[in-house]
C-alpha atoms as a PDB file:
ATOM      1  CA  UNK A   1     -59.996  31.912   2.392  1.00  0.00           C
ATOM      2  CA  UNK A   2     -58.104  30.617  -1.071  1.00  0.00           C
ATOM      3  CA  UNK A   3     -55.018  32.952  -0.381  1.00  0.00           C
ATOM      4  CA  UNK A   4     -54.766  31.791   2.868  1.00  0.00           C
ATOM      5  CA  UNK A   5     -54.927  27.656   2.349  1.00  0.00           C
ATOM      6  CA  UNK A   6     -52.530  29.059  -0.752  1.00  0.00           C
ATOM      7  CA  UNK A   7     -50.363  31.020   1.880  1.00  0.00           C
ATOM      8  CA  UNK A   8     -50.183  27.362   4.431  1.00  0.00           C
ATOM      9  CA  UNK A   9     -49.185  25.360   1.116  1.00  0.00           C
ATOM     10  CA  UNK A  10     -46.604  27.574   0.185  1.00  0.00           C
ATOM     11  CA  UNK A  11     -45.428  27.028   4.256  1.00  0.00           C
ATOM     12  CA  UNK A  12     -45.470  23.509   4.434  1.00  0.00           C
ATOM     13  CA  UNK A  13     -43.755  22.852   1.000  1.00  0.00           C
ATOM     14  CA  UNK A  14     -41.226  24.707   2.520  1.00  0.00           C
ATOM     15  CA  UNK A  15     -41.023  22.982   5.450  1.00  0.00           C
ATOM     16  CA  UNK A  16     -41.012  20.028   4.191  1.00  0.00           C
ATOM     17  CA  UNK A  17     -38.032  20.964   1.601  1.00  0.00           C
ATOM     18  CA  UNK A  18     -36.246  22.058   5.093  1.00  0.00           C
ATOM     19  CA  UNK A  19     -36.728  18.781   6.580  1.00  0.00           C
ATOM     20  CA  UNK A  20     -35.791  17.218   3.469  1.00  0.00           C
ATOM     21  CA  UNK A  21     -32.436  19.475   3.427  1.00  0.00           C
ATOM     22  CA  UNK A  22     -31.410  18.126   6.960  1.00  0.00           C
ATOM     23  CA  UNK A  23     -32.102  14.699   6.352  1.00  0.00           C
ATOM     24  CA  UNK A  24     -29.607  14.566   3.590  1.00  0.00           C
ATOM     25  CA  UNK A  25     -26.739  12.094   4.543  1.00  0.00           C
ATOM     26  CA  UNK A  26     -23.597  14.363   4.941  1.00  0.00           C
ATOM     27  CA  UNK A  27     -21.704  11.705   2.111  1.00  0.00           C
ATOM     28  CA  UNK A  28     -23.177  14.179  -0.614  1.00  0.00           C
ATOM     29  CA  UNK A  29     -21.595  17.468   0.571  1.00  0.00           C
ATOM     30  CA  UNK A  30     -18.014  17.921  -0.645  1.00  0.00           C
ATOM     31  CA  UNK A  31     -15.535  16.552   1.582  1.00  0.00           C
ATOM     32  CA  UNK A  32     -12.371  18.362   2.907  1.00  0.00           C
ATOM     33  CA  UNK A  33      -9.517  16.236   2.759  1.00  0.00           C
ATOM     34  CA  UNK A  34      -5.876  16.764   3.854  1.00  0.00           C
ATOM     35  CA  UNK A  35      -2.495  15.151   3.601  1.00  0.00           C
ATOM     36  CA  UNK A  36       1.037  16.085   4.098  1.00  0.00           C
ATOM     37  CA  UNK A  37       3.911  16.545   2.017  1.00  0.00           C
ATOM     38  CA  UNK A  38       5.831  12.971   2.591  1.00  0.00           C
ATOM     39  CA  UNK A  39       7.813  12.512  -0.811  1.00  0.00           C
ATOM     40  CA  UNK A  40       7.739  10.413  -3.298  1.00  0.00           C
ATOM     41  CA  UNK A  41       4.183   9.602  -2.406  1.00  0.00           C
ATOM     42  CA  UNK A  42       2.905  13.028  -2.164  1.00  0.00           C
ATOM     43  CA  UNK A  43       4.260  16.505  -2.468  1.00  0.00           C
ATOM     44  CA  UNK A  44       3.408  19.692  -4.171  1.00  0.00           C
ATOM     45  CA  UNK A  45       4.167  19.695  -8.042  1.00  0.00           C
ATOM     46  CA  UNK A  46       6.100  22.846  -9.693  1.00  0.00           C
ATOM     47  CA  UNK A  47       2.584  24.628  -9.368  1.00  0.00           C
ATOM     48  CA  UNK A  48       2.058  23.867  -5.737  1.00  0.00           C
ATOM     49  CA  UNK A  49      -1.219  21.420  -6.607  1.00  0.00           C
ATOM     50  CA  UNK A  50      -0.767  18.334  -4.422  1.00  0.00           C
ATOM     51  CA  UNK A  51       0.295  15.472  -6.640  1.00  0.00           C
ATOM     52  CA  UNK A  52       2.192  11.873  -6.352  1.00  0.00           C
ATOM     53  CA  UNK A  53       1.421   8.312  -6.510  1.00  0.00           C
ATOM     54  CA  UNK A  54      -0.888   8.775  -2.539  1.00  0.00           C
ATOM     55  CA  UNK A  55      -3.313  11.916  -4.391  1.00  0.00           C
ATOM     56  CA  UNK A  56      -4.083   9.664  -7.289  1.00  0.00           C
ATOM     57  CA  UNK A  57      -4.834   6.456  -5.462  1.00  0.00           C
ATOM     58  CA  UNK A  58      -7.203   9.074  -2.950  1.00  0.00           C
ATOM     59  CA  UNK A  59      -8.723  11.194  -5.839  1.00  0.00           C
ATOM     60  CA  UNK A  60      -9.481   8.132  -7.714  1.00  0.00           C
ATOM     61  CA  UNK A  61     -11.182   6.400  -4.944  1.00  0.00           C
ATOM     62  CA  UNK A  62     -13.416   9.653  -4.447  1.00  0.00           C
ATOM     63  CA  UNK A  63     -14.345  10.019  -7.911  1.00  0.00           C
ATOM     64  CA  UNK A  64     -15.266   6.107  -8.229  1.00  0.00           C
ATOM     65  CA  UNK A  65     -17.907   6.768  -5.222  1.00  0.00           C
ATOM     66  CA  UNK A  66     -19.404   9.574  -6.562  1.00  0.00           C
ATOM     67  CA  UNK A  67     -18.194  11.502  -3.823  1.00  0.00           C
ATOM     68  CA  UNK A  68     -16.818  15.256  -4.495  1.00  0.00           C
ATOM     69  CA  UNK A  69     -13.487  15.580  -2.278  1.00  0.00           C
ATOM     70  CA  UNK A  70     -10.779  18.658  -2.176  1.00  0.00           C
ATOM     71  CA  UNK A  71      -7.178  17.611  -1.482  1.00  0.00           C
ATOM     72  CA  UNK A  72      -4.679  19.573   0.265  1.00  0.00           C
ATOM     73  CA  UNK A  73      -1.067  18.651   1.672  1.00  0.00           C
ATOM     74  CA  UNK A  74      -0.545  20.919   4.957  1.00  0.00           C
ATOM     75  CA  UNK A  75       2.324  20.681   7.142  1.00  0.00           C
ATOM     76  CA  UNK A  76       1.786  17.063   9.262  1.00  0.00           C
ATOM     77  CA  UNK A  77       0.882  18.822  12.865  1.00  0.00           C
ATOM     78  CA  UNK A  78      -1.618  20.953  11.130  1.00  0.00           C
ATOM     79  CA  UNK A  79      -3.170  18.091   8.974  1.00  0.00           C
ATOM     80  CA  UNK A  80      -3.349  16.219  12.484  1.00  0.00           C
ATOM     81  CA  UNK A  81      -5.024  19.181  14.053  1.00  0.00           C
ATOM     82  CA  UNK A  82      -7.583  19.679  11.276  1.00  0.00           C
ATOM     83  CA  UNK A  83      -8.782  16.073  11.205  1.00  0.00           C
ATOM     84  CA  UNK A  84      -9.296  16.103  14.857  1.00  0.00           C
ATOM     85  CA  UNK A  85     -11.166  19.155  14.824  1.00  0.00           C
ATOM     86  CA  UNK A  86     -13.600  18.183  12.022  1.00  0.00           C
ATOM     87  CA  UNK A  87     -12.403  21.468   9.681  1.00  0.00           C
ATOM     88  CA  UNK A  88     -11.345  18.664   7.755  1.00  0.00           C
ATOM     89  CA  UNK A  89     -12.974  15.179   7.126  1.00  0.00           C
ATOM     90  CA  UNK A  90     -10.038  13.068   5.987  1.00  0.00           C
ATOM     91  CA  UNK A  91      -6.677  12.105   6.507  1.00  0.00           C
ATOM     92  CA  UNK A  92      -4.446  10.452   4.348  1.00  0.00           C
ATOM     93  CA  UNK A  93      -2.118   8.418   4.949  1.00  0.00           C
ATOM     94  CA  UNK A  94      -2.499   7.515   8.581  1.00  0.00           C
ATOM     95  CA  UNK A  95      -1.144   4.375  10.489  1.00  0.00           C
ATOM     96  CA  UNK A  96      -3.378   2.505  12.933  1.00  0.00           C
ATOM     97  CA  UNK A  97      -2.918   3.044  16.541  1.00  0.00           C
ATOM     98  CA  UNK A  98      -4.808   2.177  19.587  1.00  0.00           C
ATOM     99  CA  UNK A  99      -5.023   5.735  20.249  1.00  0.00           C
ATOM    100  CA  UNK A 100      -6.271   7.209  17.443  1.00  0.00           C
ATOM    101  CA  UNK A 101      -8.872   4.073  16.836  1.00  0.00           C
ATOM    102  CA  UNK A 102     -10.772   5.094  19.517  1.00  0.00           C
ATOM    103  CA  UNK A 103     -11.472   8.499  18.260  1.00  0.00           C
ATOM    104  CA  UNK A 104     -11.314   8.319  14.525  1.00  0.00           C
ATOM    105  CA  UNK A 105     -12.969   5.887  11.872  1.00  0.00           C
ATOM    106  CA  UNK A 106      -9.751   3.760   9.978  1.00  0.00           C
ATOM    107  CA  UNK A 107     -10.034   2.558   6.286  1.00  0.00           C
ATOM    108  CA  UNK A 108      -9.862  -1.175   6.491  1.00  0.00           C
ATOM    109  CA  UNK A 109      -8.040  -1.421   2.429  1.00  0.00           C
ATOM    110  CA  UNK A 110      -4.268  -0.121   3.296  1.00  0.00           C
ATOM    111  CA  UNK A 111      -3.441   2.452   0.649  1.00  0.00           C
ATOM    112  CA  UNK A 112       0.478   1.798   1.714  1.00  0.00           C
ATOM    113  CA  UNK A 113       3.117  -0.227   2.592  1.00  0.00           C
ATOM    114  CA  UNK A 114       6.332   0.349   3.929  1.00  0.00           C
ATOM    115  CA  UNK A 115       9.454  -1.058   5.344  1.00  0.00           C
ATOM    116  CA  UNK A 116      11.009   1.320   8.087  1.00  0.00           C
ATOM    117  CA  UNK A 117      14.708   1.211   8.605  1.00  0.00           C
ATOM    118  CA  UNK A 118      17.298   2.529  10.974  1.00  0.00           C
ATOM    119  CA  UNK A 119      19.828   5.677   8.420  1.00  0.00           C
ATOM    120  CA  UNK A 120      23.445   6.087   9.850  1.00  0.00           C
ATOM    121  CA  UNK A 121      26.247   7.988   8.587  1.00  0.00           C
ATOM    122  CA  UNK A 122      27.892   5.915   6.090  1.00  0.00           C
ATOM    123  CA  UNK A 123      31.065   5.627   8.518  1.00  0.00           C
ATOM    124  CA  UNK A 124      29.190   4.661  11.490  1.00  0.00           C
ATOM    125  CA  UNK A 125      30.065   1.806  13.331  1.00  0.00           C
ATOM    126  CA  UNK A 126      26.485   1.526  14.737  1.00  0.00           C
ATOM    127  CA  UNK A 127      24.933  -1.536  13.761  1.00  0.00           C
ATOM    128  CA  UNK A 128      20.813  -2.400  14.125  1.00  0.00           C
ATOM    129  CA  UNK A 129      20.514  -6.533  13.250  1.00  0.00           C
ATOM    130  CA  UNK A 130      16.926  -6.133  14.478  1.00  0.00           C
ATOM    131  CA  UNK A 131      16.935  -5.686  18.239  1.00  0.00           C
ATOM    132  CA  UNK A 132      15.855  -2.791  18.757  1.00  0.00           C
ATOM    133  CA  UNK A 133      17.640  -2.497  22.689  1.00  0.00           C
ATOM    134  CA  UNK A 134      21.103  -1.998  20.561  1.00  0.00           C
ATOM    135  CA  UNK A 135      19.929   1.152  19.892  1.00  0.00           C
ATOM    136  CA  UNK A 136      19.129   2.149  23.632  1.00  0.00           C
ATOM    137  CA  UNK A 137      22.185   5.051  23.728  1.00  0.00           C
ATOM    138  CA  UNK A 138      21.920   5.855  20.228  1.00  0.00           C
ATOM    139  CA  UNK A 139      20.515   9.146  19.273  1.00  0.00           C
ATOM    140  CA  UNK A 140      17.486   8.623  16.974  1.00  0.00           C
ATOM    141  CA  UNK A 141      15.950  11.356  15.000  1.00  0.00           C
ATOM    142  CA  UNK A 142      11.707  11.079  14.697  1.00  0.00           C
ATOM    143  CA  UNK A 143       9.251  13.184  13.899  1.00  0.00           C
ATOM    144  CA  UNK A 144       6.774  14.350  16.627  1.00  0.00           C
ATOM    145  CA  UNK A 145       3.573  12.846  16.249  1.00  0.00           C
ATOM    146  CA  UNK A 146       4.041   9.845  13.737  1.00  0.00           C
ATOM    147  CA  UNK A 147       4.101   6.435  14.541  1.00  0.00           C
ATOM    148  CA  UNK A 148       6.547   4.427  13.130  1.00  0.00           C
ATOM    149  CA  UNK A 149       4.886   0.759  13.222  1.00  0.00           C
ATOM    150  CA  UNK A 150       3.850  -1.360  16.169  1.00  0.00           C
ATOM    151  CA  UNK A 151       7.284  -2.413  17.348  1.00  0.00           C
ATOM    152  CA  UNK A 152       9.290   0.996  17.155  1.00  0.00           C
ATOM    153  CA  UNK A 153       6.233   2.437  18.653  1.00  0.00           C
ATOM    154  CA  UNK A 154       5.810   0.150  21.849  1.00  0.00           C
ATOM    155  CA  UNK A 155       9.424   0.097  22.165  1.00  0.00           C
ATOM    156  CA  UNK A 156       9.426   3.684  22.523  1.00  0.00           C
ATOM    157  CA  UNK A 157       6.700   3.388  25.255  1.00  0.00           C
ATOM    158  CA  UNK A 158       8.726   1.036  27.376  1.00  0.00           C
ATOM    159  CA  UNK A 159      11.595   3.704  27.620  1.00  0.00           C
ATOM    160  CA  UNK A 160      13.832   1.517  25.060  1.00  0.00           C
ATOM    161  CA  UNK A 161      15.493   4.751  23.951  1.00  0.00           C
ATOM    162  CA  UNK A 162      16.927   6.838  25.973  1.00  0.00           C
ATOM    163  CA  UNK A 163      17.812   9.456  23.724  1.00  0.00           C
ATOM    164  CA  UNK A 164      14.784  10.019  21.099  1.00  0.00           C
ATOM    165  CA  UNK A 165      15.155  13.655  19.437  1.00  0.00           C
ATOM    166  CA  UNK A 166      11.976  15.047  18.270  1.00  0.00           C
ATOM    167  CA  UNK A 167      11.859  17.182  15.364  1.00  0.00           C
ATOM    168  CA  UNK A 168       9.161  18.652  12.816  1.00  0.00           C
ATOM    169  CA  UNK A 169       9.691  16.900   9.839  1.00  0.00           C
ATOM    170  CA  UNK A 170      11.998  14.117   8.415  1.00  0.00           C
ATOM    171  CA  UNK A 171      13.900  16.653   6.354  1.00  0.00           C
ATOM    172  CA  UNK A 172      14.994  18.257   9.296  1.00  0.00           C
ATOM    173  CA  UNK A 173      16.253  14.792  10.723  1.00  0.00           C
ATOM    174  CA  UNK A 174      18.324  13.888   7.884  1.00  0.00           C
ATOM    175  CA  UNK A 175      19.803  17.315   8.229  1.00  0.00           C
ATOM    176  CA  UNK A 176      20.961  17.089  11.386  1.00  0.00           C
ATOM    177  CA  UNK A 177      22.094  13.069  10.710  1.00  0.00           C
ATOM    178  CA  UNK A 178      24.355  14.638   8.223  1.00  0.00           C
ATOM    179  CA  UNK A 179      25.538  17.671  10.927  1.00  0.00           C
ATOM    180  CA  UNK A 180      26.595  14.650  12.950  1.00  0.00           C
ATOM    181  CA  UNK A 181      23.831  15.990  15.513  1.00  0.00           C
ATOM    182  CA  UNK A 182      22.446  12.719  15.735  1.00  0.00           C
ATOM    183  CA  UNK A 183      23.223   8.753  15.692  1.00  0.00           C
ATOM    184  CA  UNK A 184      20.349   7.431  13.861  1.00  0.00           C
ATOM    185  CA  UNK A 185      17.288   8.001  11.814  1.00  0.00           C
ATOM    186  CA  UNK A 186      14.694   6.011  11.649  1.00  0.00           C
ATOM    187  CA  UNK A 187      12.226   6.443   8.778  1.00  0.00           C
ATOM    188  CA  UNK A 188      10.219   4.774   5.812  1.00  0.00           C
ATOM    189  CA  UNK A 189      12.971   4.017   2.940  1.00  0.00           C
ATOM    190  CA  UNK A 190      11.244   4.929  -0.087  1.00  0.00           C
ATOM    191  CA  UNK A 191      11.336   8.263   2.103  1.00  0.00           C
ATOM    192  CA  UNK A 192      14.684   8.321   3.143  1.00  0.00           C
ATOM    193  CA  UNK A 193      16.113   7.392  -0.284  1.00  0.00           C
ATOM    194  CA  UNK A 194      14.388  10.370  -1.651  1.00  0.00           C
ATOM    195  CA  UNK A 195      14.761  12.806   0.680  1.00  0.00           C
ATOM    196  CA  UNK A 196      18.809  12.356   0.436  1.00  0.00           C
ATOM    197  CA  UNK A 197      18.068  12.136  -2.805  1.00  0.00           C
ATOM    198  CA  UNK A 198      16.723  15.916  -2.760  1.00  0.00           C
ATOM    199  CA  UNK A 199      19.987  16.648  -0.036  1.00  0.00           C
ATOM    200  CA  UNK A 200      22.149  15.124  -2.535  1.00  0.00           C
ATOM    201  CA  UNK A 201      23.490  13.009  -0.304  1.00  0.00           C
ATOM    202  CA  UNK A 202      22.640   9.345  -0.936  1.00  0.00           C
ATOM    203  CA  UNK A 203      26.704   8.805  -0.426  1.00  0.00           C
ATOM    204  CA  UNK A 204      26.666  10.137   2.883  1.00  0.00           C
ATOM    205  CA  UNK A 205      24.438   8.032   4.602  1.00  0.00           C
ATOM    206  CA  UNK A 206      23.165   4.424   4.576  1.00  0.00           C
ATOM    207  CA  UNK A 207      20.625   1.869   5.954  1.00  0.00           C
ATOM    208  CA  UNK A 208      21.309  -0.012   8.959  1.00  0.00           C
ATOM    209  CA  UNK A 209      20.363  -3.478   9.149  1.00  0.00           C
ATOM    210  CA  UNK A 210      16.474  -5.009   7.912  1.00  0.00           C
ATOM    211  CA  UNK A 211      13.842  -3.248   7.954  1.00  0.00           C
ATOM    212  CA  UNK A 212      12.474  -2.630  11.793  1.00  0.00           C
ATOM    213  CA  UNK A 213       8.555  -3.617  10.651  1.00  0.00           C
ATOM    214  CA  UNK A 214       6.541  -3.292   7.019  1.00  0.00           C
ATOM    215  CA  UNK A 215       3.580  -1.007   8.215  1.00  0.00           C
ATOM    216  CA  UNK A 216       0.419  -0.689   6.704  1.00  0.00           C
ATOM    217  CA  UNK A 217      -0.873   3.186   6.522  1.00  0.00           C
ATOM    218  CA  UNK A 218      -4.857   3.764   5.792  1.00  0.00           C
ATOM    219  CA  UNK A 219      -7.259   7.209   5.547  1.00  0.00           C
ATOM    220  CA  UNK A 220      -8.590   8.157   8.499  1.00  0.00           C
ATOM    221  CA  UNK A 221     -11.758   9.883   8.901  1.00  0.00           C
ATOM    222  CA  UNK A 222     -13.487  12.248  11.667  1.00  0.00           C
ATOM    223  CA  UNK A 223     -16.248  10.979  12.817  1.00  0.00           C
ATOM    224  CA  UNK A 224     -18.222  13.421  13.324  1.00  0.00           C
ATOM    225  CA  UNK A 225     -18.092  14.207   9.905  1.00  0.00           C
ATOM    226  CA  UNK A 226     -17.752  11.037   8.025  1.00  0.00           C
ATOM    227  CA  UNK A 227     -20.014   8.393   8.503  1.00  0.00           C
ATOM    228  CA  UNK A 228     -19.048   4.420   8.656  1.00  0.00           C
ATOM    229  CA  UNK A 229     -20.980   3.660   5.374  1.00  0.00           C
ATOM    230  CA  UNK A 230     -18.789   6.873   3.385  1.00  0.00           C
ATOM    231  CA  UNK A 231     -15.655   4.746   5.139  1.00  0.00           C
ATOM    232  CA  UNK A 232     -16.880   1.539   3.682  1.00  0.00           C
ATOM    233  CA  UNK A 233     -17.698   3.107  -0.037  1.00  0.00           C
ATOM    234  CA  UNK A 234     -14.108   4.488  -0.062  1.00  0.00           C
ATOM    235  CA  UNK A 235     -13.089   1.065   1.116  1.00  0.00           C
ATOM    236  CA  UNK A 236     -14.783  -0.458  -1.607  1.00  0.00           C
ATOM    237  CA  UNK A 237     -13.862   1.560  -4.558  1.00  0.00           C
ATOM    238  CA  UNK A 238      -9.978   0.795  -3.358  1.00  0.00           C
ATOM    239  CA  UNK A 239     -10.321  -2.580  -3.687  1.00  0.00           C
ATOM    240  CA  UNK A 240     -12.189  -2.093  -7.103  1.00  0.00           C
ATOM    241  CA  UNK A 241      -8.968  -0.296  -8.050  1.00  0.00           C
ATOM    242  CA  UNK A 242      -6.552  -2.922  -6.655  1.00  0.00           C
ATOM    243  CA  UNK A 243      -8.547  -5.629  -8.810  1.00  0.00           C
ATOM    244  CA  UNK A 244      -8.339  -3.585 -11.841  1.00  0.00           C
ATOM    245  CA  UNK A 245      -4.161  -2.650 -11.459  1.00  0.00           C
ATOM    246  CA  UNK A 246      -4.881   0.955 -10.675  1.00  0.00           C
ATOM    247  CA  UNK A 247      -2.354   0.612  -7.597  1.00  0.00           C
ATOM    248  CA  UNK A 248       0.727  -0.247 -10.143  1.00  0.00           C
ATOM    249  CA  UNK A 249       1.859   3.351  -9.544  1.00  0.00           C
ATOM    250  CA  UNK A 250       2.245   2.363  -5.639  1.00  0.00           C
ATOM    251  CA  UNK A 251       4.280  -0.195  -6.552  1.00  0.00           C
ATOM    252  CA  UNK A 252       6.460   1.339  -8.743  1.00  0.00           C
ATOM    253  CA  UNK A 253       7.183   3.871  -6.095  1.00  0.00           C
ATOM    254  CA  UNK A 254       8.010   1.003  -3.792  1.00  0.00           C
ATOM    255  CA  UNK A 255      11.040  -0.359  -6.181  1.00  0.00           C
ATOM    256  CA  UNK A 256      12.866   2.996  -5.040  1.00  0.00           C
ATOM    257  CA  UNK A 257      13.251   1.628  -2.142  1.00  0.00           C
END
C-alpha cells in the first residue's frame, strides 16, 4: 500500500512538472533572430559574425529584457522566408506595410531612419525634383521584395513605372547602374554611399534630386512565435536605450549619408 501511494506521488509530481513545462510563456526560450546583410548598418565582420551599428542596437535590446536571442544575417529572401515560417522569430529591420501588418506583430520604437533617393550616372541628364511621374520611362533598379517607403511603394502599385527591374540585392543594382543597364536606382543613401563606396565608384554616380520619403524601419516578429507582451518588452528596452544615448552609433552612421 506505501509503495503504491509512493508510486502515484512520484506520477503526479511529474505531471504536474509537465504541466508546469507547457505553461511556460515562450519569451523564456531563446529566440531565433535574423537580419540581412544591408551595409553600413549590418554586415558580416572579417570573421563572418554579424556586426554593425543595427546588431548592437538589437543585441542590446535583448540583453536589457532578459531575453536570450541568436543573430544571424541571411540573404534578404531567405530572412523573409524564415520569419514567415516561424523557423525564425524575428526580423530586423523591417518597414511597415499594410501587408505584412496583418500577418506579423511590428515594433512600435523605429530602430531606423532613412532618406531614400533616386542614383544616376553622374552624366545623366535625368532629373527627379520630387515627382515621382518624371520617372515613368526611366529604368529603375529595386530589389524584389523591399519596400521602399509609402510613396515609392503606392506609386509603384498605380503602374507609375513602367519599367521597374527587379533584382536580388542592391549590389547587383548599382552594378548594372554602372553597366549603363539601367536609368535609375533608387535606394536608402547611407546604403548607396557605401555600397559605391565598396565598388569604388562614388565618382561615377550621384543622387538625383531630395530624398523621395524618410522611412521608418522596425523588428518584426512572427506571431506565432512571439507574443505581443515580448514585442512590447523589446519596445521598451529601446526606448530605455534612446533615453540613455545608446542610439548615438545610429546616428553617426546617418552623417554618411
Amino acid at each position: 500500500m506505501a509503495a503504491r501511494l509512493f508510486v502515484r506521488v512520484i506520477l503526479l509530481s511529474m505531471c504536474l512538472c509537465c504541466a508546469q513545462a507547457r505553461a511556460q510563456p515562450a519569451d523564456t526560450a531563446p529566440l531565433r533572430v535574423v537580419g540581412f546583410p544591408y551595409p553600413p548598418f549590418m554586415a558580416p565582420d572579417e570573421r563572418g559574425k554579424p556586426a554593425g551599428p543595427m546588431v548592437e542596437l538589437v543585441s542590446e535590446a535583448f540583453r536589457r529584457m532578459g531575453q536570450s536571442a541568436s543573430i544571424e544575417l541571411l540573404p534578404l529572401a531567405r530572412a523573409l522566408l524564415q520569419v514567415e515560417t516561424g523557423d525564425a522569430a524575428a526580423m530586423f529591420t523591417v518597414k511597415k506595410t499594410p501587408e505584412r501588418e496583418a500577418k506579423y506583430l511590428f515594433s512600435s520604437e523605429p530602430v531606423l531612419f532613412q532618406d531614400y533617393v533616386i542614383f544616376v550616372a553622374s552624366d545623366s541628364t535625368l532629373a527627379f525634383r520630387g515627382d515621382l511621374n518624371a520617372l515613368a520611362m526611366a529604368s529603375i533598379g529595386v530589389v524584389a521584395g523591399t519596400s521602399y517607403g509609402a510613396i515609392f511603394d503606392a506609386a509603384a502599385r498605380q503602374g507609375t513605372f513602367k519599367k521597374l527591374e527587379l533584382t536580388g540585392s542592391h549590389e547587383a543594382n548599382f552594378r548594372k547602374l554602372l553597366a549603363g543597364r539601367m536609368d535609375a536606382v533608387v535606394c536608402s543613401r547611407a546604403v548607396g554611399v557605401e555600397i559605391l563606396r565598396q565598388l569604388q565608384a562614388t565618382r561615377r554616380v550621384k543622387i538625383s534630386g531630395p530624398p523621395i520619403e524618410t522611412t521608418q524601419s522596425h523588428v518584426m516578429f512572427n506571431k506565432a512565435v512571439a507574443t505581443p507582451q515580448l514585442v512590447e518588452r523589446f519596445d521598451l528596452a529601446v526606448r530605455a536605450m534612446r533615453r540613455d544615448g545608446l542610439l548615438d552609433a545610429q546616428r553617426t552612421v546617418r552623417h554618411l549619408e
